[in-house]
PDB file of N, CA and C in Angstrom:
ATOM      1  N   UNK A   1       8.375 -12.521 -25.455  1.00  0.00           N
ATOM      2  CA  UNK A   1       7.012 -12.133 -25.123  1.00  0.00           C
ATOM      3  C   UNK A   1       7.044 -10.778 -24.434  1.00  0.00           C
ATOM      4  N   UNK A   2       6.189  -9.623 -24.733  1.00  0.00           N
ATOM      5  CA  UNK A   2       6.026  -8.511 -24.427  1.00  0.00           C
ATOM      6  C   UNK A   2       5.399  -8.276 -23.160  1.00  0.00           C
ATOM      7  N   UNK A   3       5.639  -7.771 -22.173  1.00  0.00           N
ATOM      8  CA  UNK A   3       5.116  -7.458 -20.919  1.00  0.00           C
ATOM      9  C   UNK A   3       3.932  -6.584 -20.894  1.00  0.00           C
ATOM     10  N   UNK A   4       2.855  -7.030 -20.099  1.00  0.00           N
ATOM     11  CA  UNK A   4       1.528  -6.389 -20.463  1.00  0.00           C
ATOM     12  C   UNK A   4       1.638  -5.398 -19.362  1.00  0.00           C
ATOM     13  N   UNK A   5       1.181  -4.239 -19.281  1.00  0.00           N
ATOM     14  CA  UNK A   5       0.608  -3.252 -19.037  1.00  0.00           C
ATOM     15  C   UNK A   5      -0.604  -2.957 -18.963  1.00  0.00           C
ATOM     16  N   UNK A   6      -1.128  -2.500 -17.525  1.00  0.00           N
ATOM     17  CA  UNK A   6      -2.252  -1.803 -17.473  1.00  0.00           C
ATOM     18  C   UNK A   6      -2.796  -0.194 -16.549  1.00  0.00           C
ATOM     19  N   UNK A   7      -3.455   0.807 -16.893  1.00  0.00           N
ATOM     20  CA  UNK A   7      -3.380   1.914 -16.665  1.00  0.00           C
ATOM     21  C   UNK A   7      -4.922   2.037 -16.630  1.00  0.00           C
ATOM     22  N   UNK A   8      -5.262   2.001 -15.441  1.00  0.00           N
ATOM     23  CA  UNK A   8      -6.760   2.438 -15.244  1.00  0.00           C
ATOM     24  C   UNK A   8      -6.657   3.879 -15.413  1.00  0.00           C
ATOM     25  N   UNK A   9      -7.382   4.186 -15.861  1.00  0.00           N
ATOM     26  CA  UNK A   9      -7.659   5.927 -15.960  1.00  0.00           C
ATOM     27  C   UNK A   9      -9.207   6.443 -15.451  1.00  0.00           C
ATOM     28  N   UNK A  10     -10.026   5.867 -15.704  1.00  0.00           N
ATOM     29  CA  UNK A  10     -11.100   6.176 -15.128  1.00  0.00           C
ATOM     30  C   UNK A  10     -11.281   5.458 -13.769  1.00  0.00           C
ATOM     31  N   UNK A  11     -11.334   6.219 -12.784  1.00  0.00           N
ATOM     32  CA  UNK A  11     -10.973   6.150 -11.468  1.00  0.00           C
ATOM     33  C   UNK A  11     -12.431   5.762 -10.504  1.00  0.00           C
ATOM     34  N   UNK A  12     -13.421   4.796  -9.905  1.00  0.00           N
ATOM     35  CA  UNK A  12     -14.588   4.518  -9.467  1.00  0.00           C
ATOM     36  C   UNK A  12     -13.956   3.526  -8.274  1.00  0.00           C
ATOM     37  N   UNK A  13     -14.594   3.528  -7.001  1.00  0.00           N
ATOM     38  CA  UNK A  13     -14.751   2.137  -6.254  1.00  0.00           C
ATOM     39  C   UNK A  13     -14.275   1.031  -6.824  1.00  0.00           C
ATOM     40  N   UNK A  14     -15.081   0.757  -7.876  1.00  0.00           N
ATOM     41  CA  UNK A  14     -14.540  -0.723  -8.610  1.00  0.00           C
ATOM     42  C   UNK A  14     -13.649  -0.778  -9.369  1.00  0.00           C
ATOM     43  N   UNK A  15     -13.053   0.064  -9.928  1.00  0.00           N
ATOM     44  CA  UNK A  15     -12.088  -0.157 -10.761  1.00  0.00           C
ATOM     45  C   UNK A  15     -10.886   0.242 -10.184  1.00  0.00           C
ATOM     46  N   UNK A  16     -10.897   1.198  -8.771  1.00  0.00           N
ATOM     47  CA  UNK A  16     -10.113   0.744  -8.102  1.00  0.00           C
ATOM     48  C   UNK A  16      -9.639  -0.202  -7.258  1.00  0.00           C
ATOM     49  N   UNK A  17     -10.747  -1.307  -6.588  1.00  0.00           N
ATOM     50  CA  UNK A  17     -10.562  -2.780  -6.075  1.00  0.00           C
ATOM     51  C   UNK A  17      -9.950  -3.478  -7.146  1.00  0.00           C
ATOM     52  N   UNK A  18     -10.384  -3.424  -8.078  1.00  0.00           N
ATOM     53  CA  UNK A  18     -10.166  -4.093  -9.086  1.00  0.00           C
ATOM     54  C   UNK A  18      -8.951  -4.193  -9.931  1.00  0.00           C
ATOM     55  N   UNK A  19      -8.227  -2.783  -9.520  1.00  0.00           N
ATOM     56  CA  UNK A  19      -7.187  -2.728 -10.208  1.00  0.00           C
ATOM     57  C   UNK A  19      -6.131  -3.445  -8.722  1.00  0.00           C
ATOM     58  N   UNK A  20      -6.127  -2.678  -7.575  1.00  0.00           N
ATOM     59  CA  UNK A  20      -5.618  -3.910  -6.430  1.00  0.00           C
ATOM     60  C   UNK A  20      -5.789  -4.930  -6.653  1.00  0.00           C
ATOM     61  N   UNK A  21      -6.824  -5.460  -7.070  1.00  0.00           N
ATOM     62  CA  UNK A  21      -6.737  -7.395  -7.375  1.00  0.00           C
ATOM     63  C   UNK A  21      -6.099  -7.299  -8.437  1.00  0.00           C
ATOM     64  N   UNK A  22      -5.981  -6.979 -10.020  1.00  0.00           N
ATOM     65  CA  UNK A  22      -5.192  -7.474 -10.690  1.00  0.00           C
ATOM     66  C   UNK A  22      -3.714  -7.163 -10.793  1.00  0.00           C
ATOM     67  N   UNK A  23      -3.135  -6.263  -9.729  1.00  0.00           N
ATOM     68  CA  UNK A  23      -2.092  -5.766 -10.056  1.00  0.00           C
ATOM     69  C   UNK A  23      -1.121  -6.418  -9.026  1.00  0.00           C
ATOM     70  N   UNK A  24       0.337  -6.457 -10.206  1.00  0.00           N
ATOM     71  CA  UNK A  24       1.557  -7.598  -9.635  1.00  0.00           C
ATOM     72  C   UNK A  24       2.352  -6.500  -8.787  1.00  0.00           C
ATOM     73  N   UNK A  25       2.348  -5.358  -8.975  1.00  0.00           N
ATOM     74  CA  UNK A  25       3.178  -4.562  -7.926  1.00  0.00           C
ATOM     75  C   UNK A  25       2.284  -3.292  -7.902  1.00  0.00           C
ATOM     76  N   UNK A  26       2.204  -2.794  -6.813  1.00  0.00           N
ATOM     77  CA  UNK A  26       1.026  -1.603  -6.623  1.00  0.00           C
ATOM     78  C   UNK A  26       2.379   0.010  -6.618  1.00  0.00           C
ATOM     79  N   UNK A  27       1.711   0.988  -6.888  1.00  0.00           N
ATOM     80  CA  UNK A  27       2.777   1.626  -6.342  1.00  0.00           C
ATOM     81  C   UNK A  27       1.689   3.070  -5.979  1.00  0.00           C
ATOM     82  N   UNK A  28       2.371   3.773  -5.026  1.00  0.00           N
ATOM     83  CA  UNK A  28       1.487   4.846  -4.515  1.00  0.00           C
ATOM     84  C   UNK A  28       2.598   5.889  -3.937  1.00  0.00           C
ATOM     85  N   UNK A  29       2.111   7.443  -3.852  1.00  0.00           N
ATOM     86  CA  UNK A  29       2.433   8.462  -3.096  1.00  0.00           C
ATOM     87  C   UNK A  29       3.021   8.362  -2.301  1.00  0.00           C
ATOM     88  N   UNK A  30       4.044   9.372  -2.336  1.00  0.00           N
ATOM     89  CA  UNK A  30       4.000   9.077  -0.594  1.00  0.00           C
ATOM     90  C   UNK A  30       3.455   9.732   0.668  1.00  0.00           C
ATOM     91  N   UNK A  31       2.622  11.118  -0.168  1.00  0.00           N
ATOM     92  CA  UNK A  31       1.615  11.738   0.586  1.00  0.00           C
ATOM     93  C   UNK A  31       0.567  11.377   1.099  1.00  0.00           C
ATOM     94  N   UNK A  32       0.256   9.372   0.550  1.00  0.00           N
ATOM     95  CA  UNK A  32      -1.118   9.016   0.974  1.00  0.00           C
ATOM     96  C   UNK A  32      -0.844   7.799   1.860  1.00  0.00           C
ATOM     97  N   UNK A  33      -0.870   8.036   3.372  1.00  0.00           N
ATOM     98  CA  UNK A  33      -1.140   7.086   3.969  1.00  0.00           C
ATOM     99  C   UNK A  33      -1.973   5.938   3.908  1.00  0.00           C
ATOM    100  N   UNK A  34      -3.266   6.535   3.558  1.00  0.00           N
ATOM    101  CA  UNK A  34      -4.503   5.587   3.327  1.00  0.00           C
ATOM    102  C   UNK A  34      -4.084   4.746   2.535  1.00  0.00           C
ATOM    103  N   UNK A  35      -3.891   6.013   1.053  1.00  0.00           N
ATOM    104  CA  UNK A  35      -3.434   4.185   0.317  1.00  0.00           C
ATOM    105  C   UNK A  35      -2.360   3.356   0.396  1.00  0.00           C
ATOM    106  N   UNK A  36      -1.645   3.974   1.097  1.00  0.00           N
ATOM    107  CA  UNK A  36      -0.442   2.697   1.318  1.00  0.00           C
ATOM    108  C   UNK A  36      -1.242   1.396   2.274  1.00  0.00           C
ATOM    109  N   UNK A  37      -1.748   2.317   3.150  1.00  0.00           N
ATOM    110  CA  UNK A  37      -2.528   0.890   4.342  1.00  0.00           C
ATOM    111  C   UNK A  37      -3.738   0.209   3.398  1.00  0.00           C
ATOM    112  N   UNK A  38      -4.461   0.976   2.587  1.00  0.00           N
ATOM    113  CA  UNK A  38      -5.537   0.017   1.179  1.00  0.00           C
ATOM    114  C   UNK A  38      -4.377  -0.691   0.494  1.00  0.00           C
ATOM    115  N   UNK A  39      -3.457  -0.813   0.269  1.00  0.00           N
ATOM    116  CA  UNK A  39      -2.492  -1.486  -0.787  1.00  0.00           C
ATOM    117  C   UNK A  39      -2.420  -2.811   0.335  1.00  0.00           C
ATOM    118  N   UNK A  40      -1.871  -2.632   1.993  1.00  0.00           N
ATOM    119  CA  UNK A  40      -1.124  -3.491   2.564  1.00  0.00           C
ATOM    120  C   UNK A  40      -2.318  -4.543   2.578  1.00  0.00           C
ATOM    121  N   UNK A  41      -3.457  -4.120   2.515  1.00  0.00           N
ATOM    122  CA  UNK A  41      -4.609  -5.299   2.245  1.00  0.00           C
ATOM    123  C   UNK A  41      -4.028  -6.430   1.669  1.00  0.00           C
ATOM    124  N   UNK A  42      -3.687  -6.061   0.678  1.00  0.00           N
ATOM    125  CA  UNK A  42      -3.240  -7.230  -0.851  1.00  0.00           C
ATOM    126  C   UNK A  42      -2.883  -8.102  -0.532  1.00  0.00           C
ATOM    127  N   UNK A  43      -1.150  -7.851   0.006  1.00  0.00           N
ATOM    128  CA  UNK A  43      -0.258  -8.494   0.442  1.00  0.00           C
ATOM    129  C   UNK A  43       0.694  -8.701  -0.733  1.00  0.00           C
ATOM    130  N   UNK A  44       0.621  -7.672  -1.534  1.00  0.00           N
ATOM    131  CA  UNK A  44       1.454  -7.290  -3.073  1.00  0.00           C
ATOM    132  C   UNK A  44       2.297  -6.116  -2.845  1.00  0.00           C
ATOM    133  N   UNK A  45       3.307  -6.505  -3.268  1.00  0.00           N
ATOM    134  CA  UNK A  45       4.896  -5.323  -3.310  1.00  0.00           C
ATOM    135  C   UNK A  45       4.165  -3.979  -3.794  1.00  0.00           C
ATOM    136  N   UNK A  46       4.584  -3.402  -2.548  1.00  0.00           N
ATOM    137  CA  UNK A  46       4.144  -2.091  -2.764  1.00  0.00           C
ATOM    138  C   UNK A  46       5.467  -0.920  -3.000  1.00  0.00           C
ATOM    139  N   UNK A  47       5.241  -0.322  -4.123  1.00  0.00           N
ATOM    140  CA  UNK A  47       6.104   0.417  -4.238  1.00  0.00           C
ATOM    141  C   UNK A  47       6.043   2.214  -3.694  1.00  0.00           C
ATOM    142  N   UNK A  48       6.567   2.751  -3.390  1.00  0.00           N
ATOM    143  CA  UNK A  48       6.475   4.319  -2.919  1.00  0.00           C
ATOM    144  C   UNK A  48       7.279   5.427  -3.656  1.00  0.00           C
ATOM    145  N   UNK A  49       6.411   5.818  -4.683  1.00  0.00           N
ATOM    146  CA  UNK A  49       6.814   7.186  -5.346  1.00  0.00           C
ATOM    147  C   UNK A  49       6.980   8.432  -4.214  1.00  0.00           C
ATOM    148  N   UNK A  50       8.622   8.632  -4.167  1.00  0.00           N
ATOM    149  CA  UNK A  50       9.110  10.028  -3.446  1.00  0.00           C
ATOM    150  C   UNK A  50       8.191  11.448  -4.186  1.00  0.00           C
ATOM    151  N   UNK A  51       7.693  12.437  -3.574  1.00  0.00           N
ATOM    152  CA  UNK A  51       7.328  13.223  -4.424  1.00  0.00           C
ATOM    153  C   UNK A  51       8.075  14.520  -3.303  1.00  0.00           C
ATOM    154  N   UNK A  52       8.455  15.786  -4.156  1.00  0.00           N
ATOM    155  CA  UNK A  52       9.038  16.703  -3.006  1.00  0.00           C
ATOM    156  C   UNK A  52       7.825  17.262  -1.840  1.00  0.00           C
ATOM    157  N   UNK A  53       8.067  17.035  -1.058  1.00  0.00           N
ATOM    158  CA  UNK A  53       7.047  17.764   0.457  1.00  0.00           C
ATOM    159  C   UNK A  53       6.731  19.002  -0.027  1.00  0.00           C
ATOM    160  N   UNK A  54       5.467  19.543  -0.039  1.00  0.00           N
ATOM    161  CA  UNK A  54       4.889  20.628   0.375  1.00  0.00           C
ATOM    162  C   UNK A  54       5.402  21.954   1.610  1.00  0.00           C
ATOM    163  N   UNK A  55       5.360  20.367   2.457  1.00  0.00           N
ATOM    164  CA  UNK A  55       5.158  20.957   4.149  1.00  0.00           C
ATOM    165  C   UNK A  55       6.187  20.223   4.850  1.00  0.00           C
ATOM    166  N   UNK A  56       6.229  20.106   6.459  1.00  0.00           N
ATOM    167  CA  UNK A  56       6.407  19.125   7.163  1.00  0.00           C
ATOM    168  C   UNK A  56       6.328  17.670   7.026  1.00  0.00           C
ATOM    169  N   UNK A  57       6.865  16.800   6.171  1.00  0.00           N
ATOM    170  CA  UNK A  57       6.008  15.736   6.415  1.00  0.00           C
ATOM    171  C   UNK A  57       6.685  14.449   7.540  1.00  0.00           C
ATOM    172  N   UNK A  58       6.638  15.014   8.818  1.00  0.00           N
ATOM    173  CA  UNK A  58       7.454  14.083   9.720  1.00  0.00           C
ATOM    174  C   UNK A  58       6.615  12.436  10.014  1.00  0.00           C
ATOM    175  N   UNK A  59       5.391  12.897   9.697  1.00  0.00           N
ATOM    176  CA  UNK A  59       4.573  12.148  10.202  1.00  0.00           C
ATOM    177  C   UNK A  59       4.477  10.908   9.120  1.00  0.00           C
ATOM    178  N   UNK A  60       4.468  11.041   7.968  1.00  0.00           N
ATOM    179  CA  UNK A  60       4.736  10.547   6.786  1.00  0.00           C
ATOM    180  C   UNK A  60       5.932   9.708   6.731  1.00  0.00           C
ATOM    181  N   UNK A  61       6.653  10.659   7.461  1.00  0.00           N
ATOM    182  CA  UNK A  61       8.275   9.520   7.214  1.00  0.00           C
ATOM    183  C   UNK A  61       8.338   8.314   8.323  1.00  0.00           C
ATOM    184  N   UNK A  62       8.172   8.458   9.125  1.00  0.00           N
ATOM    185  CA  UNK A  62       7.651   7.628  10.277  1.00  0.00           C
ATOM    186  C   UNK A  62       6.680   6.552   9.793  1.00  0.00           C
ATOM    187  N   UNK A  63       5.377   7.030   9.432  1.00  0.00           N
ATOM    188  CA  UNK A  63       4.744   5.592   9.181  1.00  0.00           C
ATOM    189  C   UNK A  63       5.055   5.196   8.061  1.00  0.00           C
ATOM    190  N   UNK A  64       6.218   5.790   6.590  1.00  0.00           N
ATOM    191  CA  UNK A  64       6.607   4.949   5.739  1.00  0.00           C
ATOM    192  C   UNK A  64       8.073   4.024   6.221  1.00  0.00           C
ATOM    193  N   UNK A  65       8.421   4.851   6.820  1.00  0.00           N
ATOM    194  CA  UNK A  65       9.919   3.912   7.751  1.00  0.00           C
ATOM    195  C   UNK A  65       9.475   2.729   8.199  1.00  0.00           C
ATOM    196  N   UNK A  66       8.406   2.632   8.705  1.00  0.00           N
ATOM    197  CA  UNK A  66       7.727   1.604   9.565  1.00  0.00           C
ATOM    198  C   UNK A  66       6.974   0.507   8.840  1.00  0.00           C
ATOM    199  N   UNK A  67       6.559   1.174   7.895  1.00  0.00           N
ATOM    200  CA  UNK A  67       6.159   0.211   6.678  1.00  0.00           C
ATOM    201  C   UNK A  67       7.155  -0.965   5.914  1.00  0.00           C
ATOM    202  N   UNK A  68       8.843   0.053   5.396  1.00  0.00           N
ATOM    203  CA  UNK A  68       9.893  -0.513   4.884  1.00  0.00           C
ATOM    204  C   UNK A  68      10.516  -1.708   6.010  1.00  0.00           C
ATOM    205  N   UNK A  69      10.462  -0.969   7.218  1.00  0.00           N
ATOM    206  CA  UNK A  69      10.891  -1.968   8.486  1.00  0.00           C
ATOM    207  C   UNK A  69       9.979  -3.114   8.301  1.00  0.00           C
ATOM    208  N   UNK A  70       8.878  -3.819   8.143  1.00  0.00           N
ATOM    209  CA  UNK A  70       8.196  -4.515   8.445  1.00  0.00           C
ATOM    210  C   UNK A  70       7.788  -4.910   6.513  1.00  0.00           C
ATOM    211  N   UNK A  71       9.161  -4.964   5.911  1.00  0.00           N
ATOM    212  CA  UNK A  71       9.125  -5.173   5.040  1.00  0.00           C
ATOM    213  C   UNK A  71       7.833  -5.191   4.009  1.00  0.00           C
ATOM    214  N   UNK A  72       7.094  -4.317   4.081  1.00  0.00           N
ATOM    215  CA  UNK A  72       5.440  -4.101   3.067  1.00  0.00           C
ATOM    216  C   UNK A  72       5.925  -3.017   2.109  1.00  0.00           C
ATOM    217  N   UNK A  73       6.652  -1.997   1.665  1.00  0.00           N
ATOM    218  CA  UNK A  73       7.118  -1.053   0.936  1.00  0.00           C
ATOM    219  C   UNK A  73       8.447  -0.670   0.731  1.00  0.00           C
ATOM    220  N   UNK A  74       8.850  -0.683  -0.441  1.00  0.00           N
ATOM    221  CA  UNK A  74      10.650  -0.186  -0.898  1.00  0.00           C
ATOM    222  C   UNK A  74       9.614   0.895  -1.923  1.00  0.00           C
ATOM    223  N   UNK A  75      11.130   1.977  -1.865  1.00  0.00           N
ATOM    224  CA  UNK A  75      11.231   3.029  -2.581  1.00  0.00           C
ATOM    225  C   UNK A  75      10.983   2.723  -4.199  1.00  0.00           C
ATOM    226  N   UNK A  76      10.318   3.481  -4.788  1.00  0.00           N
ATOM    227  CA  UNK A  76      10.049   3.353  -6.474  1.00  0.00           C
ATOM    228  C   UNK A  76      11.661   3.550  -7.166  1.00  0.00           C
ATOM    229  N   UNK A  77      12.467   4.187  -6.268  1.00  0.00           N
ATOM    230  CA  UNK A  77      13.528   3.698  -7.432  1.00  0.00           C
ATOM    231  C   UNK A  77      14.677   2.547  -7.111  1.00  0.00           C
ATOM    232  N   UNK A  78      14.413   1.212  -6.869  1.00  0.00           N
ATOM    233  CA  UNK A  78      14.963   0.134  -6.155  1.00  0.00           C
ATOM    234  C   UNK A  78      14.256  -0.725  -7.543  1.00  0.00           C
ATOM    235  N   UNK A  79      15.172  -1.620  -7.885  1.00  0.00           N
ATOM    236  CA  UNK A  79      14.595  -2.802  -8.800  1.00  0.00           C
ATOM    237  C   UNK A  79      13.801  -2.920  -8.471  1.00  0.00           C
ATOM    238  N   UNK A  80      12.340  -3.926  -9.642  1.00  0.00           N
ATOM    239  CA  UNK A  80      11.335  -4.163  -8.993  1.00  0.00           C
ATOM    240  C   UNK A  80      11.137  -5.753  -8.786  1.00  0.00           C
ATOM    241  N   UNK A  81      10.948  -6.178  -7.874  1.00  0.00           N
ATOM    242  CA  UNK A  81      10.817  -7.351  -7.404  1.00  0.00           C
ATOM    243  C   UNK A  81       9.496  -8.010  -7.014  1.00  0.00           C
ATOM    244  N   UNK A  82       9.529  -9.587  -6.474  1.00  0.00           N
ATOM    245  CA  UNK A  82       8.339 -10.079  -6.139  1.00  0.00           C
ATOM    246  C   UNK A  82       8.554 -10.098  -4.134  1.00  0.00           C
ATOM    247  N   UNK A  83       7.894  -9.871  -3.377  1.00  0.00           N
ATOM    248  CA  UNK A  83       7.899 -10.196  -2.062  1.00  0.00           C
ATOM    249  C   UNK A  83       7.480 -10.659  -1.636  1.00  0.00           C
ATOM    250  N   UNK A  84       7.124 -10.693  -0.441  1.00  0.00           N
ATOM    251  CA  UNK A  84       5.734 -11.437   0.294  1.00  0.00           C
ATOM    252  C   UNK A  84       5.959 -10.364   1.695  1.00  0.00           C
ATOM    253  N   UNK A  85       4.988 -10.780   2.544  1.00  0.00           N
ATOM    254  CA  UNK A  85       4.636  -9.783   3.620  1.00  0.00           C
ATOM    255  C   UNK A  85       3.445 -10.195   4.062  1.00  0.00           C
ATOM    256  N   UNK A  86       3.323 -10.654   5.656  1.00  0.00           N
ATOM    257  CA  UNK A  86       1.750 -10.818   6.353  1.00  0.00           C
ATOM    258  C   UNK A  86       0.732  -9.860   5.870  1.00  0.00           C
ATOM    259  N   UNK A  87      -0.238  -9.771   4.599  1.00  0.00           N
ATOM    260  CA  UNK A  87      -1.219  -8.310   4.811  1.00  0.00           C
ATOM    261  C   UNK A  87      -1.689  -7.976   5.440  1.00  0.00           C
ATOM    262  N   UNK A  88      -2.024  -6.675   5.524  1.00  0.00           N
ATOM    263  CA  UNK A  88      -2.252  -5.479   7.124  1.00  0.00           C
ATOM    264  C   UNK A  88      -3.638  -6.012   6.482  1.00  0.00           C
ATOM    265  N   UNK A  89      -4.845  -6.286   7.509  1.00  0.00           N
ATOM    266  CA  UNK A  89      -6.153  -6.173   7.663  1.00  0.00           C
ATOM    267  C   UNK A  89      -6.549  -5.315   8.994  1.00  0.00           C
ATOM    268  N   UNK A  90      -6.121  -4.244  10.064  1.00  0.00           N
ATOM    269  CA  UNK A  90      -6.168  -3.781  10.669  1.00  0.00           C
ATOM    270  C   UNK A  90      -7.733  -3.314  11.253  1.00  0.00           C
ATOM    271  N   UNK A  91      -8.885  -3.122  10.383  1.00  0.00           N
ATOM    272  CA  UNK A  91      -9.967  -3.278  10.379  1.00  0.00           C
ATOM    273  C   UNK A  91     -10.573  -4.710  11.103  1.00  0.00           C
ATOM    274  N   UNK A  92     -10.048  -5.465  10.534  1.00  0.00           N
ATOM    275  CA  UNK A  92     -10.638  -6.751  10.799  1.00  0.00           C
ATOM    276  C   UNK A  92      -9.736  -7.166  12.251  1.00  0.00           C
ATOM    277  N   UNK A  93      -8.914  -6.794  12.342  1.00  0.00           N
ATOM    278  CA  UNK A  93      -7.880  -6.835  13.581  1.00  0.00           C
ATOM    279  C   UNK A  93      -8.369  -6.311  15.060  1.00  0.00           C
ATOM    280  N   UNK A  94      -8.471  -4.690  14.697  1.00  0.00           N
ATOM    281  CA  UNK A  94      -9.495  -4.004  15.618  1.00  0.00           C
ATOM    282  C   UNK A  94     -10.785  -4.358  16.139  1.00  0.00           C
ATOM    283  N   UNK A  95     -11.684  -4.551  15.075  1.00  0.00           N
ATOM    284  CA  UNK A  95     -13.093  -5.172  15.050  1.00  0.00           C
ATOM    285  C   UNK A  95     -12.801  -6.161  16.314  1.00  0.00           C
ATOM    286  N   UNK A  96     -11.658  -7.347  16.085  1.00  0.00           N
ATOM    287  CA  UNK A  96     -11.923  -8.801  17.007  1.00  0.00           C
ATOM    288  C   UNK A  96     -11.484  -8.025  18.275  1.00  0.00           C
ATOM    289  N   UNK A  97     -10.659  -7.089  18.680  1.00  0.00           N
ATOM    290  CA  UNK A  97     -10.468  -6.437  19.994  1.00  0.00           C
ATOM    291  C   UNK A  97     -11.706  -5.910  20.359  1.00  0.00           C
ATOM    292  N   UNK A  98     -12.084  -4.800  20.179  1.00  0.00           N
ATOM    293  CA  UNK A  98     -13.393  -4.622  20.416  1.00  0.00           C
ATOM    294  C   UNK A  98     -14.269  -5.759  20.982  1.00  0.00           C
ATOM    295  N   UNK A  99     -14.533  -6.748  20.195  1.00  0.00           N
ATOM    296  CA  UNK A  99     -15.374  -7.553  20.171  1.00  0.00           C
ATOM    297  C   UNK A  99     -15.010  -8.448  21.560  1.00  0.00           C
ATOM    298  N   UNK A 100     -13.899  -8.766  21.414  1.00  0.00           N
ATOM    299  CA  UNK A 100     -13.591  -9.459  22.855  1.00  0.00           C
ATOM    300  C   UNK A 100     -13.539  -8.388  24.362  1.00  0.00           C
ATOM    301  N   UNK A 101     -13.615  -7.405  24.046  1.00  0.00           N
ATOM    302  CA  UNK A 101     -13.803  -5.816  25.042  1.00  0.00           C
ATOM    303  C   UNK A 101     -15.176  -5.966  25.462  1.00  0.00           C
ATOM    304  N   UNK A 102     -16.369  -6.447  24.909  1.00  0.00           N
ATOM    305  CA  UNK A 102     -17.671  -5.974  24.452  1.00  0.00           C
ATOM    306  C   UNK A 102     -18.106  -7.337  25.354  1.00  0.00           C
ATOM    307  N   UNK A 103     -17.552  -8.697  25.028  1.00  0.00           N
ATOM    308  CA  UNK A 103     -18.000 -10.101  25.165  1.00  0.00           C
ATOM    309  C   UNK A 103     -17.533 -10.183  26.748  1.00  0.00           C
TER     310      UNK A 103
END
């Protein structure tokens, strides 16, 4: 049996949630923080495409180190595997601090 493939190309809100919900391993930049922390939502193996730095990117290596430490991301060229990992909801995390700050 042939392994299915899918490649969103037209890029919207929804078809990017959408492609996070249907997808068995996510993989992203490593210039984009955001989406690595939108991926850790899932709680799906996230993979990290090296791309060469521009600039400085100290800041980058740090919160992807920290990511691999806390097992949510391996490098795109490492077999690809299934994992597991608590998902980051950090939004919803913050929100209840606040909220107990406030109460």
């Amino acid at each position: 049996m042939g392994k299915e493939n899918l490649v969103i190309t037209n890029i919207d809100k929804k078809a990017y949630l959408s492609g996070l919900s249907l997808a068995k391993y996510i993989v992203v930049t490593c210039d984009s923080t955001s989406m690595i922390s939108e991926a850790a939502i899932t709680g799906k193996p996230i993979y990290i495409a090296d791309l060469p730095a521009k600039r400085n990117d100290h800041r980058f290596k740090i919160f992807r180190e920290l990511f691999g430490k806390l097992n949510i991301t391996k490098n795109l060229n490492e077999k690809l595997e299934v994992w597991n990992y608590k998902s980051l909801n950090e939004t919803a995390r913050i929100a209840e601090e606040i909220k107990k700050k406030i109460i």
